[in-house]
Each structure stands twice: as structure tokens, then as C-alpha cells.
PDB file of N, CA and C in Angstrom:
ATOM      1  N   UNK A   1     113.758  82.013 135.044  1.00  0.00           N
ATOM      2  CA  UNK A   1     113.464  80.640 134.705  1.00  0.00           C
ATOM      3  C   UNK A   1     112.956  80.576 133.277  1.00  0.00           C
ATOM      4  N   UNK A   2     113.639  79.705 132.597  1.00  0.00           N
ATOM      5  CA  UNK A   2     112.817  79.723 130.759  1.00  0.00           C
ATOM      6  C   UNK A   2     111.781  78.698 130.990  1.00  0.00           C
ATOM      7  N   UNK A   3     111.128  78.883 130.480  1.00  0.00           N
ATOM      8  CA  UNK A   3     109.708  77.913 130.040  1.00  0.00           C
ATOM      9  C   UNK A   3     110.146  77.614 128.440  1.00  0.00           C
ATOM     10  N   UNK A   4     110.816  77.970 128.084  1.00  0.00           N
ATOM     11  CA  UNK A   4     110.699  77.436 126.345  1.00  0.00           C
ATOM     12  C   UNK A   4     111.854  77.689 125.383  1.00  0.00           C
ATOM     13  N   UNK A   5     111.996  76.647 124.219  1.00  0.00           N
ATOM     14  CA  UNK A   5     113.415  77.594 123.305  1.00  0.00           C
ATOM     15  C   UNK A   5     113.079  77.086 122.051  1.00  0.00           C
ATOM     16  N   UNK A   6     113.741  76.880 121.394  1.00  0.00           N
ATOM     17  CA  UNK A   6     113.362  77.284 119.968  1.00  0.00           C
ATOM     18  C   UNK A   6     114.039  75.928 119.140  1.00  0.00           C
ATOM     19  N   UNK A   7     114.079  75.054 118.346  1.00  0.00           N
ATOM     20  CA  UNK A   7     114.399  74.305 117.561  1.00  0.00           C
ATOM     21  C   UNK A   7     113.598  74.100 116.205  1.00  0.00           C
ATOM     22  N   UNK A   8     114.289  74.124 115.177  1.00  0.00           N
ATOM     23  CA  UNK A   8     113.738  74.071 114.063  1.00  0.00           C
ATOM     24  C   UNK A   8     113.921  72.946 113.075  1.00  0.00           C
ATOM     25  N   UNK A   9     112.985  72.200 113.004  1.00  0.00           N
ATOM     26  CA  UNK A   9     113.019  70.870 112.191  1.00  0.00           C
ATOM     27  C   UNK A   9     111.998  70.921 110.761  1.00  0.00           C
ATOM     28  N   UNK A  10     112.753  70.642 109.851  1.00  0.00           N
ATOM     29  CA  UNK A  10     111.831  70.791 108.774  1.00  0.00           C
ATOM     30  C   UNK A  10     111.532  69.523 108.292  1.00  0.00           C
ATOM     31  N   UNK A  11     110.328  69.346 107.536  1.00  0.00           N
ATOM     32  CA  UNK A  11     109.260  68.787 106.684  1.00  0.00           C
ATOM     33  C   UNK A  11     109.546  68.686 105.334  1.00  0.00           C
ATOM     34  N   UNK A  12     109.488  67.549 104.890  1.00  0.00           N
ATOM     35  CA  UNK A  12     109.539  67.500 103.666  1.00  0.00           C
ATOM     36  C   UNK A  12     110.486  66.913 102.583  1.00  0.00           C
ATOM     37  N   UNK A  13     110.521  66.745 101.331  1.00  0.00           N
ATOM     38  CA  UNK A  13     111.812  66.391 100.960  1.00  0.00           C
ATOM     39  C   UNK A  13     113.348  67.361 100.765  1.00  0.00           C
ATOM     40  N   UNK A  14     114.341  66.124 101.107  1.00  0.00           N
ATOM     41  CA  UNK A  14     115.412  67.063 101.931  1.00  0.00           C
ATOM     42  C   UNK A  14     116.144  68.188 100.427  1.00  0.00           C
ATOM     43  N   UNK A  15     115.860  67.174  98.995  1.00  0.00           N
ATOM     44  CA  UNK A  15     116.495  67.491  98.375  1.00  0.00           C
ATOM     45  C   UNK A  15     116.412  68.902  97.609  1.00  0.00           C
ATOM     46  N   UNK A  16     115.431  69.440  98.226  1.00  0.00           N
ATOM     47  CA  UNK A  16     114.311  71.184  97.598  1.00  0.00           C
ATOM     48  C   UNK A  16     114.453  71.743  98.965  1.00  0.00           C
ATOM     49  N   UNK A  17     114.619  73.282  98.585  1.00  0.00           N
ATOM     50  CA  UNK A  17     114.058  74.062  99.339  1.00  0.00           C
ATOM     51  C   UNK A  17     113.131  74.039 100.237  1.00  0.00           C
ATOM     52  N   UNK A  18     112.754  74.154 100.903  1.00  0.00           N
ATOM     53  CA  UNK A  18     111.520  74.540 102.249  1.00  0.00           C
ATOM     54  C   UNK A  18     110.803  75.656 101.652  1.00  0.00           C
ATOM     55  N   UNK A  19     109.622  75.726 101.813  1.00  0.00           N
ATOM     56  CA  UNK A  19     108.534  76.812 101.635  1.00  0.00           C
ATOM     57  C   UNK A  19     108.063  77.195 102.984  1.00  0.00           C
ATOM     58  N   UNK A  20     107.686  78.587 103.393  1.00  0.00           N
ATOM     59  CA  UNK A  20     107.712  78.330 104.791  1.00  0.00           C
ATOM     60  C   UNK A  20     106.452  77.737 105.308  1.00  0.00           C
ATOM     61  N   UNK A  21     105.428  76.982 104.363  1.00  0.00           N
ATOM     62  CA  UNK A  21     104.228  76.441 104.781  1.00  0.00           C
ATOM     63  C   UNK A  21     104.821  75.165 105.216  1.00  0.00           C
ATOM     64  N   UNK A  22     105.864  74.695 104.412  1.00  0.00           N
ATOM     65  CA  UNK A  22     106.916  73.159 105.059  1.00  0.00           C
ATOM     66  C   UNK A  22     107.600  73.633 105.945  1.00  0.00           C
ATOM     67  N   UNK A  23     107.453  74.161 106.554  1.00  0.00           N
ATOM     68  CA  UNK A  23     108.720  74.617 108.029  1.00  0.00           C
ATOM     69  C   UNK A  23     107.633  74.013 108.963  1.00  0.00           C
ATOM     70  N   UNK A  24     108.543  73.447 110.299  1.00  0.00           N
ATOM     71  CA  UNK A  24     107.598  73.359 111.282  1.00  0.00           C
ATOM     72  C   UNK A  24     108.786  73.874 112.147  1.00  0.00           C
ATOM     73  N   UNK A  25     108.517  74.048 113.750  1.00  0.00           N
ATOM     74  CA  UNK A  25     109.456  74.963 114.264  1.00  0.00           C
ATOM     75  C   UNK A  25     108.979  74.011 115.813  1.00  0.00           C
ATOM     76  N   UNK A  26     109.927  73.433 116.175  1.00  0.00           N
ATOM     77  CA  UNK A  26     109.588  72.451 117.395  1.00  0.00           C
ATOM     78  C   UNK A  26     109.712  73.825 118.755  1.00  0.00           C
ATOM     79  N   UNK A  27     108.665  73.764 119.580  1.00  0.00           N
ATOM     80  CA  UNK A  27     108.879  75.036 120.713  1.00  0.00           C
ATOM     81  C   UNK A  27     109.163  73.650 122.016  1.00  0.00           C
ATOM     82  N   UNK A  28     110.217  73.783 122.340  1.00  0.00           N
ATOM     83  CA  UNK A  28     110.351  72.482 123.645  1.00  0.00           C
ATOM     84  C   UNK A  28     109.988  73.618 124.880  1.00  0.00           C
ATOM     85  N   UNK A  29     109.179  73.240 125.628  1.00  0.00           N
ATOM     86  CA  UNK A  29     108.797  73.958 127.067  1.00  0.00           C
ATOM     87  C   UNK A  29     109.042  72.479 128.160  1.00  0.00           C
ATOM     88  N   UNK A  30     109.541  73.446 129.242  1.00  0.00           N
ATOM     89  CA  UNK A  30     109.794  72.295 130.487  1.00  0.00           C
ATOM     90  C   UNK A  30     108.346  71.830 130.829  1.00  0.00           C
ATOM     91  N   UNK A  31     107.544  72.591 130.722  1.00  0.00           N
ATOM     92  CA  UNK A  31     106.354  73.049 131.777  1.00  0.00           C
ATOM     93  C   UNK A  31     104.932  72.083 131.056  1.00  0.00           C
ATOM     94  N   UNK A  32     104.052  71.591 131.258  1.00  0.00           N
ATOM     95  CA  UNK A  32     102.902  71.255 130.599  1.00  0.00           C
ATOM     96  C   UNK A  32     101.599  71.156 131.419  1.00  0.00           C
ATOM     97  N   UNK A  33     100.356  71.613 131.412  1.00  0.00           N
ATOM     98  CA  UNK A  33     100.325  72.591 130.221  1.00  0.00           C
ATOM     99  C   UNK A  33     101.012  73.732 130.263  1.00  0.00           C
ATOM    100  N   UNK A  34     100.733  74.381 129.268  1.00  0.00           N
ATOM    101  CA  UNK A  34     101.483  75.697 129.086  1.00  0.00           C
ATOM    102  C   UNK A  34     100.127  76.212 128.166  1.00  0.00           C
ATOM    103  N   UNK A  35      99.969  78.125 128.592  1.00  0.00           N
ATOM    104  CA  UNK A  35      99.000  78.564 127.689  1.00  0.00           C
ATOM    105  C   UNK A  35      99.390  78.989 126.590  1.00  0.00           C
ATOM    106  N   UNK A  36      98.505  78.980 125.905  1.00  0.00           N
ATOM    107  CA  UNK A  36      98.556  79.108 124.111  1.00  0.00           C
ATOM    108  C   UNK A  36      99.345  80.959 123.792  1.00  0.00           C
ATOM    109  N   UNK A  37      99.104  81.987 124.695  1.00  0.00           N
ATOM    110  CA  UNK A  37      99.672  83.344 124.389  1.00  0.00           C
ATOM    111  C   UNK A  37     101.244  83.087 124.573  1.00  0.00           C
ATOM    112  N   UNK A  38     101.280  82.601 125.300  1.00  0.00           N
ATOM    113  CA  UNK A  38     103.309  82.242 125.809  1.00  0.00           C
ATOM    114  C   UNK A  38     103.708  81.278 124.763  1.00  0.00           C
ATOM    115  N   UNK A  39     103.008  80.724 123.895  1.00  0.00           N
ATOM    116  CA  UNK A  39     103.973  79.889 122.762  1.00  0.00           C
ATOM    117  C   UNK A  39     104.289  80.921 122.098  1.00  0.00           C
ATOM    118  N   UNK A  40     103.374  81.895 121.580  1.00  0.00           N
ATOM    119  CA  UNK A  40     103.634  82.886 120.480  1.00  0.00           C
ATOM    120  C   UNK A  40     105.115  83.572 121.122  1.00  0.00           C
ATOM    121  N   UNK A  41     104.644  83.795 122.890  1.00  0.00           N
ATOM    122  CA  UNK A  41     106.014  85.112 123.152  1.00  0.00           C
ATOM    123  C   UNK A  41     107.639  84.216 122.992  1.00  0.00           C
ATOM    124  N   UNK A  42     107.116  82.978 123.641  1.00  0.00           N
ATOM    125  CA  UNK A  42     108.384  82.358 123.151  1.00  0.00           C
ATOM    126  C   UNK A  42     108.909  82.371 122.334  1.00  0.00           C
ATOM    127  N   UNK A  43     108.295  82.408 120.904  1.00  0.00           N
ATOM    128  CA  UNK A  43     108.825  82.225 119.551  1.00  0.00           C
ATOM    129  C   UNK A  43     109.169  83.647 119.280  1.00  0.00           C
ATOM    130  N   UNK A  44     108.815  84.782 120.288  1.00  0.00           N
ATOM    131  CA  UNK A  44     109.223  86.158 120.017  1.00  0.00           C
ATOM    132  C   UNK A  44     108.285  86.595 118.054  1.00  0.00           C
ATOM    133  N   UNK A  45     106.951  85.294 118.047  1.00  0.00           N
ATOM    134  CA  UNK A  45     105.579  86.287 117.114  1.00  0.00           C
ATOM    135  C   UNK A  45     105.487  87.438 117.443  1.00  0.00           C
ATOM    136  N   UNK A  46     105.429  87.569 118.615  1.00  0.00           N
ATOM    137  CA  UNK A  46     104.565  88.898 119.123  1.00  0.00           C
ATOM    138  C   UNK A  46     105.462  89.875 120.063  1.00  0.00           C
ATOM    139  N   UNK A  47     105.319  91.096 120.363  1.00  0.00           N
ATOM    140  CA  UNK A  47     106.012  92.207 120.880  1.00  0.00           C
ATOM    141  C   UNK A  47     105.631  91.571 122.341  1.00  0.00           C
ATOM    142  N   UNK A  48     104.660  91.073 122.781  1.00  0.00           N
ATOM    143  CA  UNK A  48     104.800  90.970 124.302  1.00  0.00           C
ATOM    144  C   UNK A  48     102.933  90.223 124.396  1.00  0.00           C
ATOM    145  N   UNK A  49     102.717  90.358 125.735  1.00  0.00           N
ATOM    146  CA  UNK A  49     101.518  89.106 125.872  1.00  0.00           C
ATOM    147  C   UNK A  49     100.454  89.672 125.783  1.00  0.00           C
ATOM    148  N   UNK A  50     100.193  90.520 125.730  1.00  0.00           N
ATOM    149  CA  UNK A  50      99.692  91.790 125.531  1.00  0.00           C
ATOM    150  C   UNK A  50      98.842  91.743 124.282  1.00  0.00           C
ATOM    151  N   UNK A  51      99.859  92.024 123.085  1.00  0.00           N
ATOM    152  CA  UNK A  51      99.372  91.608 121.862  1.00  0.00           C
ATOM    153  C   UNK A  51      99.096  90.229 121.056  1.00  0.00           C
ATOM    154  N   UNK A  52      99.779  89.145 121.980  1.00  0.00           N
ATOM    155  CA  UNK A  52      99.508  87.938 122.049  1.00  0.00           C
ATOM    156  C   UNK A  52      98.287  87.391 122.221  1.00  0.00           C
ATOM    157  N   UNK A  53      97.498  87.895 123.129  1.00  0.00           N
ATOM    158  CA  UNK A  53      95.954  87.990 124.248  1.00  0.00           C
ATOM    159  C   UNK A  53      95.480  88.500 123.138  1.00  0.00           C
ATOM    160  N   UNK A  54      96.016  89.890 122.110  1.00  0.00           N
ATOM    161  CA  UNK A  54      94.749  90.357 121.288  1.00  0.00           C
ATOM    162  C   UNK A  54      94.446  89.258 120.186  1.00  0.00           C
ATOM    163  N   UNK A  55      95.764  89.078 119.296  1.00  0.00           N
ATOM    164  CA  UNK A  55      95.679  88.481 118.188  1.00  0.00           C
ATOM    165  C   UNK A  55      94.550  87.062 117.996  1.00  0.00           C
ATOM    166  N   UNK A  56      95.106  86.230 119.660  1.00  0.00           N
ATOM    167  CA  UNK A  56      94.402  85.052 119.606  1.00  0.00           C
ATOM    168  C   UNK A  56      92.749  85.293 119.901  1.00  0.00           C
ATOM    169  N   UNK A  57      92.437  86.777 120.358  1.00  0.00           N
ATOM    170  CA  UNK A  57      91.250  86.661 120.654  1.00  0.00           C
ATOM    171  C   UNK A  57      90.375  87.255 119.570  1.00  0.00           C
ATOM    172  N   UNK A  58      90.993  87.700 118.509  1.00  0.00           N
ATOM    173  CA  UNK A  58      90.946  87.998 116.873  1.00  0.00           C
ATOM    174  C   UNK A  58      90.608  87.310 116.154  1.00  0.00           C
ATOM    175  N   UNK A  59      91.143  85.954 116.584  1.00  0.00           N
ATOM    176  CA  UNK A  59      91.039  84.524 115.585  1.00  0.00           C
ATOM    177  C   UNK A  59      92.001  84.460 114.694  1.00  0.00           C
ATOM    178  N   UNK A  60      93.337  84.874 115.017  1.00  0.00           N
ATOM    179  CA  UNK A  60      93.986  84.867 114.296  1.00  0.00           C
ATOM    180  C   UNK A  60      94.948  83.471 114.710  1.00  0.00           C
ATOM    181  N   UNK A  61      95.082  82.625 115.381  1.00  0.00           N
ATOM    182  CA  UNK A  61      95.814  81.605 116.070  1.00  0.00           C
ATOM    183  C   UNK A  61      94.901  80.025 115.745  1.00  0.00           C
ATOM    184  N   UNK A  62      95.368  79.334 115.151  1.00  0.00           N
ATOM    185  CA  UNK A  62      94.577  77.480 114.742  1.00  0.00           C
ATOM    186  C   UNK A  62      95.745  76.757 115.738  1.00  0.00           C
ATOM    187  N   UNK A  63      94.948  76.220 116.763  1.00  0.00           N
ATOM    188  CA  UNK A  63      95.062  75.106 117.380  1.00  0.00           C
ATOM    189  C   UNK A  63      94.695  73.866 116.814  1.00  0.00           C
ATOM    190  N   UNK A  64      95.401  72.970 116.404  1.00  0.00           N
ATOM    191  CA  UNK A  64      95.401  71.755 115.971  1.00  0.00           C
ATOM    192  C   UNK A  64      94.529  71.908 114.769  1.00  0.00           C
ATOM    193  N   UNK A  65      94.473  72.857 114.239  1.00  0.00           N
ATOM    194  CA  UNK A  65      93.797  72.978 112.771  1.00  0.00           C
ATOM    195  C   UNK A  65      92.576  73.647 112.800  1.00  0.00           C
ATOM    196  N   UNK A  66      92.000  74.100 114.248  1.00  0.00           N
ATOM    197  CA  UNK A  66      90.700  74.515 115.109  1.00  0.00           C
ATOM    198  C   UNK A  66      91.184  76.180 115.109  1.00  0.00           C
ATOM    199  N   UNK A  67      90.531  77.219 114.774  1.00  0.00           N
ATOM    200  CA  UNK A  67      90.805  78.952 115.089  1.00  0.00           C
ATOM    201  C   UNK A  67      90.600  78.406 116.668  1.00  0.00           C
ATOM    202  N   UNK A  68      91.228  79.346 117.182  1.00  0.00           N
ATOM    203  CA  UNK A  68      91.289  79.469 118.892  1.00  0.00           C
ATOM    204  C   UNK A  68      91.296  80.833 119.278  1.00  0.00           C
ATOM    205  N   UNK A  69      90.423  81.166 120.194  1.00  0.00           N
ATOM    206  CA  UNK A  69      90.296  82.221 120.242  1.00  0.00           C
ATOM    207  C   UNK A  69      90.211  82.251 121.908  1.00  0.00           C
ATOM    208  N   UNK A  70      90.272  81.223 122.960  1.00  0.00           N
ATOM    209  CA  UNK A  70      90.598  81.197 124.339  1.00  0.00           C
ATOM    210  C   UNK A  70      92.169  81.765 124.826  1.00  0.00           C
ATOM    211  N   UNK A  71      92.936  83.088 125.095  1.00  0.00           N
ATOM    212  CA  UNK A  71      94.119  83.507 125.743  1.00  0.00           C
ATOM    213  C   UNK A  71      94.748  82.381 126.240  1.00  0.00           C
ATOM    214  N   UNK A  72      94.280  82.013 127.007  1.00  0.00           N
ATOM    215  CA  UNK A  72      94.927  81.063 128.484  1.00  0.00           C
ATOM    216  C   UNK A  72      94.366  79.798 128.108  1.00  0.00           C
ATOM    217  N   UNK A  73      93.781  79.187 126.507  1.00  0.00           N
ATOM    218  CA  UNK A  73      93.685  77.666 126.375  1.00  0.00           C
ATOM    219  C   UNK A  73      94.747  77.167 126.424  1.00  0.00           C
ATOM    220  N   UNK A  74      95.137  75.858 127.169  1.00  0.00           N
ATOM    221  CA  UNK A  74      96.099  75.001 127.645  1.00  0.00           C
ATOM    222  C   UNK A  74      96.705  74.579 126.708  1.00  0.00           C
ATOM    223  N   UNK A  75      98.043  74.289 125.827  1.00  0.00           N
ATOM    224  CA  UNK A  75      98.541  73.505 125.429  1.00  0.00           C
ATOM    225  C   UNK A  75      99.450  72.721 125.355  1.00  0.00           C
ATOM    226  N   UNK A  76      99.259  71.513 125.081  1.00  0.00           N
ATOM    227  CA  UNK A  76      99.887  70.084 125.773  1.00  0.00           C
ATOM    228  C   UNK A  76     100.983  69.264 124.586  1.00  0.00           C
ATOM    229  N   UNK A  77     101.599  68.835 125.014  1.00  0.00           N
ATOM    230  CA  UNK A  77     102.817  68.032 124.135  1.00  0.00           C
ATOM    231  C   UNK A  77     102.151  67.437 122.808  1.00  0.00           C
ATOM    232  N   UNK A  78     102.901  67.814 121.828  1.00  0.00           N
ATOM    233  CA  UNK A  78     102.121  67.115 120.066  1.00  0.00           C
ATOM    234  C   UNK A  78     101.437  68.603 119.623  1.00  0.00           C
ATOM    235  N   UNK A  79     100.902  69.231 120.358  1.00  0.00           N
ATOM    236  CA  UNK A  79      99.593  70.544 119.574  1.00  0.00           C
ATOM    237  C   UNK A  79     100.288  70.906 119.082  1.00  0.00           C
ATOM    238  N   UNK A  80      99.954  71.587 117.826  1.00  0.00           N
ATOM    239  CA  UNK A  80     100.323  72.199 116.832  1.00  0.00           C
ATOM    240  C   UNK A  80      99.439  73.690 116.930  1.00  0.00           C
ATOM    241  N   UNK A  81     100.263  74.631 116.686  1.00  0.00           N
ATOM    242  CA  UNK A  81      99.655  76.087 116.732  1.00  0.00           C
ATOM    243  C   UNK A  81     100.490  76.593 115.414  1.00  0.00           C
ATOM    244  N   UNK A  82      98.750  77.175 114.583  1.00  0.00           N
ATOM    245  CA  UNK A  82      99.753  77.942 113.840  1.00  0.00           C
ATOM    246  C   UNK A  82      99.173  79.233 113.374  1.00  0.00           C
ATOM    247  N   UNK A  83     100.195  80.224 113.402  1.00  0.00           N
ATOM    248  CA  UNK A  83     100.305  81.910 113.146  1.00  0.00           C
ATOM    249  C   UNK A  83     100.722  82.464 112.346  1.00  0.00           C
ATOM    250  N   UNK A  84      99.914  83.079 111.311  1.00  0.00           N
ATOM    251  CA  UNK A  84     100.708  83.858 110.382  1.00  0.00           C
ATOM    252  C   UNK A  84     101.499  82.830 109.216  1.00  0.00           C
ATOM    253  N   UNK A  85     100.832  81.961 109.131  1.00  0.00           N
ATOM    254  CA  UNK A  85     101.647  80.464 108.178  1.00  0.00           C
ATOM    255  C   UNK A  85     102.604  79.686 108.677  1.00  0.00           C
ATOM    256  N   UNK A  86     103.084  79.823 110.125  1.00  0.00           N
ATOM    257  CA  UNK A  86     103.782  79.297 110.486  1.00  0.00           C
ATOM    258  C   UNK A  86     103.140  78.262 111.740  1.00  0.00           C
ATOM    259  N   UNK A  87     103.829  77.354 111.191  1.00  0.00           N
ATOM    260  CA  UNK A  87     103.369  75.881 112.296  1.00  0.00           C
ATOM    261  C   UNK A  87     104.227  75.481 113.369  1.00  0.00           C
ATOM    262  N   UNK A  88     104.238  75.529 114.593  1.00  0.00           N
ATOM    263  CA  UNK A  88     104.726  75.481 115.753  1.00  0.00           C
ATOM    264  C   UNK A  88     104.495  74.435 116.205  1.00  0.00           C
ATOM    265  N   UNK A  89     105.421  73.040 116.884  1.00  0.00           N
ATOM    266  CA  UNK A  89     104.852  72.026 117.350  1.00  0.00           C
ATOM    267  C   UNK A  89     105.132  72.028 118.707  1.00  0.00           C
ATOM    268  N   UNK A  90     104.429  71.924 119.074  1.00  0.00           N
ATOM    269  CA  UNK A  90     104.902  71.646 121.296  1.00  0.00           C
ATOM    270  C   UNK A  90     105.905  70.417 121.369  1.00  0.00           C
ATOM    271  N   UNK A  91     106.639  70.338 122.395  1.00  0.00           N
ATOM    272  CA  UNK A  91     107.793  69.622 122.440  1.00  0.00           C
ATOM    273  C   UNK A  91     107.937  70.086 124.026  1.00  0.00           C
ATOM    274  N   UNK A  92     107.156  68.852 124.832  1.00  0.00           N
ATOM    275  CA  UNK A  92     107.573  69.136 126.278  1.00  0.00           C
ATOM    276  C   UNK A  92     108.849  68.054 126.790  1.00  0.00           C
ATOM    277  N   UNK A  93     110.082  68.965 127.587  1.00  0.00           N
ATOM    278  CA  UNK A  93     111.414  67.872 127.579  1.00  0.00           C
ATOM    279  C   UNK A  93     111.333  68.111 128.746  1.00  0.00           C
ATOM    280  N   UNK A  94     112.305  67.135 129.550  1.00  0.00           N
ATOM    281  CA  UNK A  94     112.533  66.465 131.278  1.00  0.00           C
ATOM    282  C   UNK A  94     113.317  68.143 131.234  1.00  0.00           C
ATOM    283  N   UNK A  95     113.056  68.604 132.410  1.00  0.00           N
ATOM    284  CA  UNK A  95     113.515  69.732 133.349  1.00  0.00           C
ATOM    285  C   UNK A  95     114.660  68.990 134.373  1.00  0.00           C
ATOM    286  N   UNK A  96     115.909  69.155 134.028  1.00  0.00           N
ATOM    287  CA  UNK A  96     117.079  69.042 135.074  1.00  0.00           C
ATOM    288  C   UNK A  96     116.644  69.502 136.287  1.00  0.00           C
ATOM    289  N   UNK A  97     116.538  68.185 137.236  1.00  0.00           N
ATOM    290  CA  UNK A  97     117.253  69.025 138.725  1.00  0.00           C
ATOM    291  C   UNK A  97     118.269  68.658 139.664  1.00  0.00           C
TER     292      UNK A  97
END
């Protein structure tokens, strides 16, 4: 079962390059909430959840502009997470059944 995929929408004006601080990277998950270590594995940041669990508990992960340092804090449609300069937006879509 996927919980998540990948779309990439950029920021900014169309007529320049992107910097990757102007990238934003839409993560659509069926599921909401969803915890904050599984956005990273989705986006394939991290080797596995493992190192996901460490990084965020490092302080290396900003929730909505906030360091986050909770594994399993919830995140909900609109949050923005960002890692390593890259900004991730949640994007929860209708699940077919």
C-alpha cells in the first residue's frame, strides 16, 4: 500500500532558474495524519526510518519553520517540513476505492 509520491512544483519567477532554496516539492499522502519520519522516507532523504528517527531527533528537521525534534509528530495537510534546504509541502489527496 503507498502512503505517498512525489510531485514537484516550483516557486518563483518562471523566467530564471530555480535555486534549490525556491524548489518546493509537493509530498501527496492518502493518509492524514501522517508522522513526520515517513515524509523524509517517502522522499527517499533518508536510507530508511531508522536514520530518519535519528536526524529528526538531532534537530535537524523545521516543521513549519519550528526545529522538530518529536519522531512520530503528526503531520497534517499545508505543513511544510524542511531538510537539508529542501522544503517539502504535505498534499493530502482522496484515496480511490
Amino acid at each position: 500500500m503507498a502512503i505517498g509520491s512525489r510531485n514537484k512544483k516550483v516557486k518563483g519567477p518562471a523566467t530564471t532558474q530555480p535555486t534549490p532554496k525556491e524548489q518546493v516539492v509537493i509530498v501527496e499522502v492518502n493518509v492524514e495524519p501522517i508522522e513526520l519520519y515517513k515524509i523524509l522516507k517517502i522522499e527517499n532523504l533518508v536510507e530508511g526510518g531508522g536514520e530518519a528517527k535519528v536526524r529528526i531527533a538531532n534537530g535537524e528537521v523545521m516543521l513549519n519553520g519550528l526545529i522538530e525534534t518529536r519522531k512520530r509528530k503528526k503531520v497534517y495537510h499545508g505543513d511544510e517540513v524542511e531538510f537539508f534546504g529542501q522544503t517539502l509541502k504535505v498534499s493530502v489527496v482522496a484515496q480511490d476505492n
